[in-house]
N, C-alpha and C. Protein backbone atom coordinates (compact mmCIF):
# COMPACT_ATOMS: atom_id res chain seq x y z
N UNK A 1 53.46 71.32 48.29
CA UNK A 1 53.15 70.83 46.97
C UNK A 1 51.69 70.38 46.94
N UNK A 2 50.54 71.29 46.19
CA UNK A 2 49.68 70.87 45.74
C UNK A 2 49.31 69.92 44.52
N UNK A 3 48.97 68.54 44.75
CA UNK A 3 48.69 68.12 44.69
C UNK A 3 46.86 67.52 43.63
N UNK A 4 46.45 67.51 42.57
CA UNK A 4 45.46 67.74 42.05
C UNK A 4 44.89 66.43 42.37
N UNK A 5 43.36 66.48 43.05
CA UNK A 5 42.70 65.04 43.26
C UNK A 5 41.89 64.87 41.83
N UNK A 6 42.30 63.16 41.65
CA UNK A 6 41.21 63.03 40.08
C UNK A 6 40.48 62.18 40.85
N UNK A 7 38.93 63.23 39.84
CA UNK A 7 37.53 62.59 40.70
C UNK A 7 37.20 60.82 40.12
N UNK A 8 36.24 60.29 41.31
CA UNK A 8 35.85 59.01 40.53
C UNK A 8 34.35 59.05 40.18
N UNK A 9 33.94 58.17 39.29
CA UNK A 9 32.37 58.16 39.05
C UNK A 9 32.10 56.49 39.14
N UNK A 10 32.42 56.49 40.53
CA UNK A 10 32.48 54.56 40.79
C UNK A 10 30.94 55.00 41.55
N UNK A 11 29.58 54.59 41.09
CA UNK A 11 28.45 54.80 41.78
C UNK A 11 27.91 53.20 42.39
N UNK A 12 28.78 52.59 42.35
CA UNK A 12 28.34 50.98 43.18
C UNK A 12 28.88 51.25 44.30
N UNK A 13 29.98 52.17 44.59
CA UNK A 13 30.61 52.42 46.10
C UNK A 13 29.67 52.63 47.28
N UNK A 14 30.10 51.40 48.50
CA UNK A 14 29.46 51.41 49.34
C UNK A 14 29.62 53.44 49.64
N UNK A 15 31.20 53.66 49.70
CA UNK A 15 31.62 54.90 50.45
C UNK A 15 31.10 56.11 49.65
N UNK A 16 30.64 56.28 48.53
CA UNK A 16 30.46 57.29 47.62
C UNK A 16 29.90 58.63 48.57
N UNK A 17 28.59 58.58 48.90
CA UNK A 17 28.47 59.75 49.74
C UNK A 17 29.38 60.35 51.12
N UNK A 18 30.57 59.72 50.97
CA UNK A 18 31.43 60.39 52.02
C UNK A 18 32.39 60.60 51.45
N UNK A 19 32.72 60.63 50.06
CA UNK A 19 34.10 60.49 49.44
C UNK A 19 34.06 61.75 48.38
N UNK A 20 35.35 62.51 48.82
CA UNK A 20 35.70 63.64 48.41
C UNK A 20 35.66 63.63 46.45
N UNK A 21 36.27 62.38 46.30
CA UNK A 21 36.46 62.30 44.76
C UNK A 21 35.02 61.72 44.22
N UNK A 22 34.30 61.36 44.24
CA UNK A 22 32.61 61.23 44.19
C UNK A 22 32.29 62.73 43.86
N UNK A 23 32.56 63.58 45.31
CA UNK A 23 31.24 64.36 45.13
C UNK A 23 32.38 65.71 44.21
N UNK A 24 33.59 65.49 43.62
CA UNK A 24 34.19 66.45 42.60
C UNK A 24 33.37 65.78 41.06
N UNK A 25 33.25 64.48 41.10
CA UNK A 25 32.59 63.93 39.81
C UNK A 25 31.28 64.27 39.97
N UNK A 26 30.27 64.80 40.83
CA UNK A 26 28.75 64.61 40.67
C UNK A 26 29.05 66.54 40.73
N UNK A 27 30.10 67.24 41.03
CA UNK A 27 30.10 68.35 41.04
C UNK A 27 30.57 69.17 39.25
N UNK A 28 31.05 68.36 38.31
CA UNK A 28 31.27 68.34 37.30
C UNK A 28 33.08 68.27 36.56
N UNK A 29 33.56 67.63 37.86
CA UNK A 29 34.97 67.67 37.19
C UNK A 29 35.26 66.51 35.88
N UNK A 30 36.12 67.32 35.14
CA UNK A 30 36.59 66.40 33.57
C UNK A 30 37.24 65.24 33.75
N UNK A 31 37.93 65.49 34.31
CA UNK A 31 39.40 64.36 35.11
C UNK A 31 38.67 63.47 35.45
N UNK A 32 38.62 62.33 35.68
CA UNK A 32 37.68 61.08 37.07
C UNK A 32 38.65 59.63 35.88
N UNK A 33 38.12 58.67 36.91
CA UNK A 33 38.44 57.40 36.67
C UNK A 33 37.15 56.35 37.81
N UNK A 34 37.49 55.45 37.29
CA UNK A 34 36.56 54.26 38.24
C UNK A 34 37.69 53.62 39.11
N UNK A 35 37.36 53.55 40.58
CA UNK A 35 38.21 53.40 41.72
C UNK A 35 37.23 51.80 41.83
N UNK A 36 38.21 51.48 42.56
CA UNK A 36 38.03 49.83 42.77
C UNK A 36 36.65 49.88 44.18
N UNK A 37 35.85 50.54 44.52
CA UNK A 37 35.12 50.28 45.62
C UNK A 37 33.86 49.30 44.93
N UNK A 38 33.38 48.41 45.84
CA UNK A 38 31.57 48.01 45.47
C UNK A 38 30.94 47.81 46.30
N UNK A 39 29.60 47.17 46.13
CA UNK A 39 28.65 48.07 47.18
C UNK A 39 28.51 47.09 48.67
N UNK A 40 30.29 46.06 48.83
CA UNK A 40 30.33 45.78 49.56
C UNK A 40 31.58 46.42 50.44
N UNK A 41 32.42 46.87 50.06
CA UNK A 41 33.65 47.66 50.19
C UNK A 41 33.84 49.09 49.45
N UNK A 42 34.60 50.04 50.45
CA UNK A 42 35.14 51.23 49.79
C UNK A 42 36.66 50.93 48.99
N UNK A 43 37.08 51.63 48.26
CA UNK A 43 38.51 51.43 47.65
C UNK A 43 39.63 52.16 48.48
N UNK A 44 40.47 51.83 48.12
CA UNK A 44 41.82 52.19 48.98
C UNK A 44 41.86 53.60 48.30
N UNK A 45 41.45 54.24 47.40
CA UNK A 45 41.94 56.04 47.39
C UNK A 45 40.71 57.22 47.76
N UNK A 46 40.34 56.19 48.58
CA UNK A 46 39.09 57.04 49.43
C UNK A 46 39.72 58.06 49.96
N UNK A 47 39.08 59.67 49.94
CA UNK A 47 39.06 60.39 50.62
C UNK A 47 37.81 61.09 51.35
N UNK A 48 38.11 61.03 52.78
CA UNK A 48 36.73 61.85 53.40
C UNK A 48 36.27 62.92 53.04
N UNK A 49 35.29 63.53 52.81
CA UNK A 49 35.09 65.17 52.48
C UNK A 49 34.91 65.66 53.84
């Protein structure tokens, strides 16, 4: 079961340049939301790319 990742456009994230759902939002996906990370912590639906 595939599974669809929705991107985030959280740009205070310490994790942003390692995080799969970041770089689908700077890549142009529609879908996104703001994930709980800041630019002292990553958020819990981090994924690595």
């Amino acid at each position: 079961m595939n599974k669809k990742i929705l991107a985030c456009n959280n740009e205070k994230c310490i994790k942003k340049d390692e995080c799969k759902r970041y770089k689908l939002y700077i890549d142009g996906a529609t879908e996104h939301s703001t994930n709980g990370g800041t630019a002292q912590k990553g958020c819990k639906k981090f994924i690595q790319k």
